[in-house]
Protein backbone atom coordinates (compact mmCIF):
# COMPACT_ATOMS: atom_id res chain seq x y z
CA UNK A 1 24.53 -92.13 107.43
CA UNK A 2 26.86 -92.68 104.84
CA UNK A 3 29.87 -90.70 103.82
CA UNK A 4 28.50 -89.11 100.55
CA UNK A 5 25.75 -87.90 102.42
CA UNK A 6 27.87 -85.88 104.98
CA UNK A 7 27.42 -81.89 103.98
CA UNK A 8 27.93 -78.70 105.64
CA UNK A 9 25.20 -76.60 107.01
CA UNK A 10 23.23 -74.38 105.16
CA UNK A 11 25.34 -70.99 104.95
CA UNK A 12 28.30 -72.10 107.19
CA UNK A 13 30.80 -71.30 104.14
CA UNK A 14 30.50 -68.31 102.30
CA UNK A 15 32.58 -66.09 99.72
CA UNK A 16 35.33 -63.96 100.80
CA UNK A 17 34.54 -60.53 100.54
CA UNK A 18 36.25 -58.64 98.29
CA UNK A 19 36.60 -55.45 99.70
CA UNK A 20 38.40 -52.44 98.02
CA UNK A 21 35.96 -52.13 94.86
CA UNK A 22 34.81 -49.29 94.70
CA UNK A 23 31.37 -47.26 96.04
CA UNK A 24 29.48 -49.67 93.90
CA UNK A 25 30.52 -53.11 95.32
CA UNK A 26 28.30 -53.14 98.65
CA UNK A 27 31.36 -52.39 100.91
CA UNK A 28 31.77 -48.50 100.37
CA UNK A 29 33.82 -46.24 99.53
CA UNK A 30 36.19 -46.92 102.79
CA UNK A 31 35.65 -50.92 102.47
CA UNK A 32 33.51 -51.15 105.55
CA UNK A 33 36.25 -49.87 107.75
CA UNK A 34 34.76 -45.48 108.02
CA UNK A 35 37.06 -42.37 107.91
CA UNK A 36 40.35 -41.54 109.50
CA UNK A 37 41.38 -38.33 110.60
CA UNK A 38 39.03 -35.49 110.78
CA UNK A 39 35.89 -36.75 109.23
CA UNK A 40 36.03 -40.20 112.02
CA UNK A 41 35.77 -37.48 114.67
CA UNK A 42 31.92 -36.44 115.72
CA UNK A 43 30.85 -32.99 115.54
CA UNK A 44 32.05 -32.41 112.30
CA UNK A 45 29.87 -31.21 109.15
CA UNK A 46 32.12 -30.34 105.74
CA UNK A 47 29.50 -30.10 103.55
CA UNK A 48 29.12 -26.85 101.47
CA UNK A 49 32.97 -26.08 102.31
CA UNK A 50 34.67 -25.17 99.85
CA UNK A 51 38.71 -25.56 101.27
CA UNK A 52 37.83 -21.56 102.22
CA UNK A 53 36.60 -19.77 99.45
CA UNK A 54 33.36 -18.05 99.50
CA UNK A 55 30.83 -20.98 99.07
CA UNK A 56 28.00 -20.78 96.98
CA UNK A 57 24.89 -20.65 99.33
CA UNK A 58 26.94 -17.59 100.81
CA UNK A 59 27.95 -16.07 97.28
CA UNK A 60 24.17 -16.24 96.36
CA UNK A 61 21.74 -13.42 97.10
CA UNK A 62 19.05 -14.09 99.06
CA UNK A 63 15.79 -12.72 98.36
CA UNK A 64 12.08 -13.06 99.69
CA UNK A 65 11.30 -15.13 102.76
CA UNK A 66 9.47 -18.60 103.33
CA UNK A 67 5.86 -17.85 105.01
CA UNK A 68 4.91 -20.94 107.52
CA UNK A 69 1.24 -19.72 107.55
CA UNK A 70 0.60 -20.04 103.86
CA UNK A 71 -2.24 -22.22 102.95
CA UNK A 72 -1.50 -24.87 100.06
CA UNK A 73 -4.72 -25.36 97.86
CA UNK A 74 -5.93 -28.03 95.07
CA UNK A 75 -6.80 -26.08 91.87
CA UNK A 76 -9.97 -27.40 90.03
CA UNK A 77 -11.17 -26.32 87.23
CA UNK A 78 -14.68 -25.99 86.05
CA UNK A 79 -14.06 -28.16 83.04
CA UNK A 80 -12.53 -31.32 84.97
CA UNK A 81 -15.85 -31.03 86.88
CA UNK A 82 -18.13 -31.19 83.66
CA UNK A 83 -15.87 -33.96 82.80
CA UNK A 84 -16.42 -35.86 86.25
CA UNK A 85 -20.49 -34.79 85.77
CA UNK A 86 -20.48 -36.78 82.23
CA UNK A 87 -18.73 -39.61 83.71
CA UNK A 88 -20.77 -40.04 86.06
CA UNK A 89 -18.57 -39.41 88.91
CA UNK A 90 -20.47 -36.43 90.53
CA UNK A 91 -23.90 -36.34 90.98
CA UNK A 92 -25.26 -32.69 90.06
CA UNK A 93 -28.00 -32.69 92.28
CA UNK A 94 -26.13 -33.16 95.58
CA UNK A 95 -23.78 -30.62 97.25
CA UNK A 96 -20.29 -30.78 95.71
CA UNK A 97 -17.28 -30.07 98.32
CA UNK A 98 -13.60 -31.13 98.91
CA UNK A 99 -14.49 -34.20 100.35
CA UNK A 100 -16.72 -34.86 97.46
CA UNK A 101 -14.04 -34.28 95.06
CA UNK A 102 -11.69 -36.42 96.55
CA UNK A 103 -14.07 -39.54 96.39
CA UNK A 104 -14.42 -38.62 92.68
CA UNK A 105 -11.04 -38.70 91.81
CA UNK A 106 -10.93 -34.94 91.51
CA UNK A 107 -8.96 -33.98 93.87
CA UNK A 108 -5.66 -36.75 94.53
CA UNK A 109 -4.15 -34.66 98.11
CA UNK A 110 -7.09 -32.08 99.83
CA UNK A 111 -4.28 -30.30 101.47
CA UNK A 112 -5.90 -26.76 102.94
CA UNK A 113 -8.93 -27.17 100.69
CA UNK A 114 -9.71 -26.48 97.18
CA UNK A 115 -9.80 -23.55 94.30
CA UNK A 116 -12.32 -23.30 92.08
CA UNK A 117 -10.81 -21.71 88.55
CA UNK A 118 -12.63 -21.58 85.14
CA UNK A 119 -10.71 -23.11 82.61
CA UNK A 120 -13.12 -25.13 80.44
CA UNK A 121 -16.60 -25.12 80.10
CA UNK A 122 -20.04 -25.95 82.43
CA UNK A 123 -22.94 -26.74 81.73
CA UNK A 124 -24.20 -28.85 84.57
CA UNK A 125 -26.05 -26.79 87.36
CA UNK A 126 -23.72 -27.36 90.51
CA UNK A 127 -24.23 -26.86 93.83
CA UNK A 128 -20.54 -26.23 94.74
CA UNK A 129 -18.74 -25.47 98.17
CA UNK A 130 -15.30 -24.55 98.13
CA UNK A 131 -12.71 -22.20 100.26
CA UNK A 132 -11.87 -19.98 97.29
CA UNK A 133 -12.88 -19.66 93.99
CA UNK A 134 -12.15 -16.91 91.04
CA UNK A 135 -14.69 -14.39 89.85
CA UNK A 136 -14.24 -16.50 86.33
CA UNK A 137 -15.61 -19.61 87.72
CA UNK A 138 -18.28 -17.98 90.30
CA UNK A 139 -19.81 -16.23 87.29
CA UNK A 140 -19.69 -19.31 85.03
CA UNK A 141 -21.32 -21.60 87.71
CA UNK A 142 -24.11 -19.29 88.63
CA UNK A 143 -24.12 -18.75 84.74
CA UNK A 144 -25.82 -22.52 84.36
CA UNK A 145 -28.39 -21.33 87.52
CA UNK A 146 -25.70 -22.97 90.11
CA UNK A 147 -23.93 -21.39 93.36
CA UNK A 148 -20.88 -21.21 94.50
CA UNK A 149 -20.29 -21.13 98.98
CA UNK A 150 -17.07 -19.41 99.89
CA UNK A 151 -16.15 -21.74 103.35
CA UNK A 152 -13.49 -19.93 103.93
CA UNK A 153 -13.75 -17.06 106.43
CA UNK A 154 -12.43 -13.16 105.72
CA UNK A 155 -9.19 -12.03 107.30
CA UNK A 156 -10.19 -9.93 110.61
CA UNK A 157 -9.42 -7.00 111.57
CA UNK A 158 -5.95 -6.99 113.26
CA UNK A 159 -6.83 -4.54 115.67
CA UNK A 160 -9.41 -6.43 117.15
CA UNK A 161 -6.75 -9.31 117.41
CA UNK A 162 -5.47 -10.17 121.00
CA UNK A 163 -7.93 -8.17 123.18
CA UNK A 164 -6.86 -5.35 121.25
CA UNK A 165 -8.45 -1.62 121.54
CA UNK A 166 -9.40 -0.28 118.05
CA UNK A 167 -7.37 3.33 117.74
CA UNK A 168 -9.64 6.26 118.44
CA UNK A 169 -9.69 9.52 116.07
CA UNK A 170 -8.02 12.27 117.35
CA UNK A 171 -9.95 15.28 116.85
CA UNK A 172 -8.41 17.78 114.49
CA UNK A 173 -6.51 20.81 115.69
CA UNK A 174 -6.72 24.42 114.04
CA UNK A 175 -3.88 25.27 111.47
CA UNK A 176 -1.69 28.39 112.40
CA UNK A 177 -3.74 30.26 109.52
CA UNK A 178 -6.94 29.94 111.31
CA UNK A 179 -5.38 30.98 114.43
CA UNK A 180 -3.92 33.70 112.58
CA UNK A 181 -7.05 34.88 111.45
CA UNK A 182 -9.15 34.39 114.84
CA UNK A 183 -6.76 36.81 116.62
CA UNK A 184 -6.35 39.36 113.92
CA UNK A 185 -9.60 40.91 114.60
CA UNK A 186 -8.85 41.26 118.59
CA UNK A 187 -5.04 42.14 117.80
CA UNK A 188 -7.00 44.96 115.06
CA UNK A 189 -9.39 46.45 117.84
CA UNK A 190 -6.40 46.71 120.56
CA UNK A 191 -4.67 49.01 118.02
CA UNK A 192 -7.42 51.32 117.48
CA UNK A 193 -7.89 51.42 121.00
CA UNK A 194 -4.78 52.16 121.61
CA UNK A 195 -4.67 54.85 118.72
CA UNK A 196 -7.00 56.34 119.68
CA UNK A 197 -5.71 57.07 123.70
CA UNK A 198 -2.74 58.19 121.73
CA UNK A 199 -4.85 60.92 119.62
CA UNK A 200 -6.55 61.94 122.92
CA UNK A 201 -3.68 62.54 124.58
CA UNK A 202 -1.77 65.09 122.10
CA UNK A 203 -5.31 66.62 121.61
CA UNK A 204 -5.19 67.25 125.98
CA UNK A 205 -1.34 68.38 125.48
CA UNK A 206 -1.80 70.93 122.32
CA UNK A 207 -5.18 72.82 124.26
CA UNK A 208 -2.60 73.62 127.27
């Protein structure tokens, strides 16, 4: 070993950091070193305050409401399938379904199935199998001497949900006017009854 050939190690001496730079020079805002005072304390969330004025997501109305049971479907129109049938990508004579579309490059995400709309035209006869389609596109396929399967099933009843006892009819009562008129005949004979005791008995008091 000679003395020119003595060297340091690979990455034993590096650059000093220059901290203090700015967001943009790999250190942070802080240089490395975090927050002092309240936001270097843990439980503590200060965004959307507004130093306590009425912040925005509170000034805001709020309307509607987010439904976790809706069903997210891939819209397909009849055209992009005449366009897949001329390039060869579909094959008329088999069934075509989600999965189908999907290997076709139809369909990029499947998602909670597919919707058929009619946008374009068709002139292939398809065999097609989807969860929903519009009355557009049903007419247009079966137009061509195709068919269109609806997979997806029709909402139940809700009263037959849970065990659920469907609500029996009640059976419908008599207004007051046909009451009325169902007791005005007796209420009419117990007055001419009665009348007529009456005229009896000033006939029996005049004779003596």
């Amino acid at each position: 070993m000679k003395l020119n050939e003595i060297a340091d190690s690979a990455n034993s001496v590096r650059n000093r950091s220059r901290v203090g730079r700015g967001i943009g020079s790999g250190t942070g805002k802080r240089s490395g070193r975090g927050d002092k005072g309240q936001r270097s304390r843990s439980g503590v969330a200060l965004k959307g305050f507004e130093g306590g004025q009425m912040p925005i997501h509170r000034r805001l109305p709020k309307r509607g409401f987010n439904n976790i049971f809706r069903k997210q479907f891939a819209a397909v129109n009849i055209g992009r399938l005449q366009a897949a049938v001329d390039a060869g990508k579909l094959d008329p004579a088999k069934p075509i379904s989600a999965v189908t579309m999907v290997e076709a490059g139809i369909v990029n995400q499947l998602r909670d199935g597919v919707r058929l709309l009619g946008k374009g035209e068709l002139s292939a006869k398809l065999k097609i199998e989807v969860e929903w389609a519009s009355a557009g596109a049903k007419a247009a396929v079966e137009k061509t001497g195709g068919s269109v399967t609806i997979l997806r099933k029709p909402k139940a009843d809700v009263s037959l949900k849970k065990g659920r006892q469907p609500k029996k009819a009640k059976a419908a009562k008599p207004d007051e006017d046909e009451k009325a008129v169902a007791e005005a005949p007796e209420n009419a004979s117990t007055g001419e009854a009665a009348t007529a005791e009456d005229e009896t008995a000033d006939s029996d008091s005049n004779s003596e």
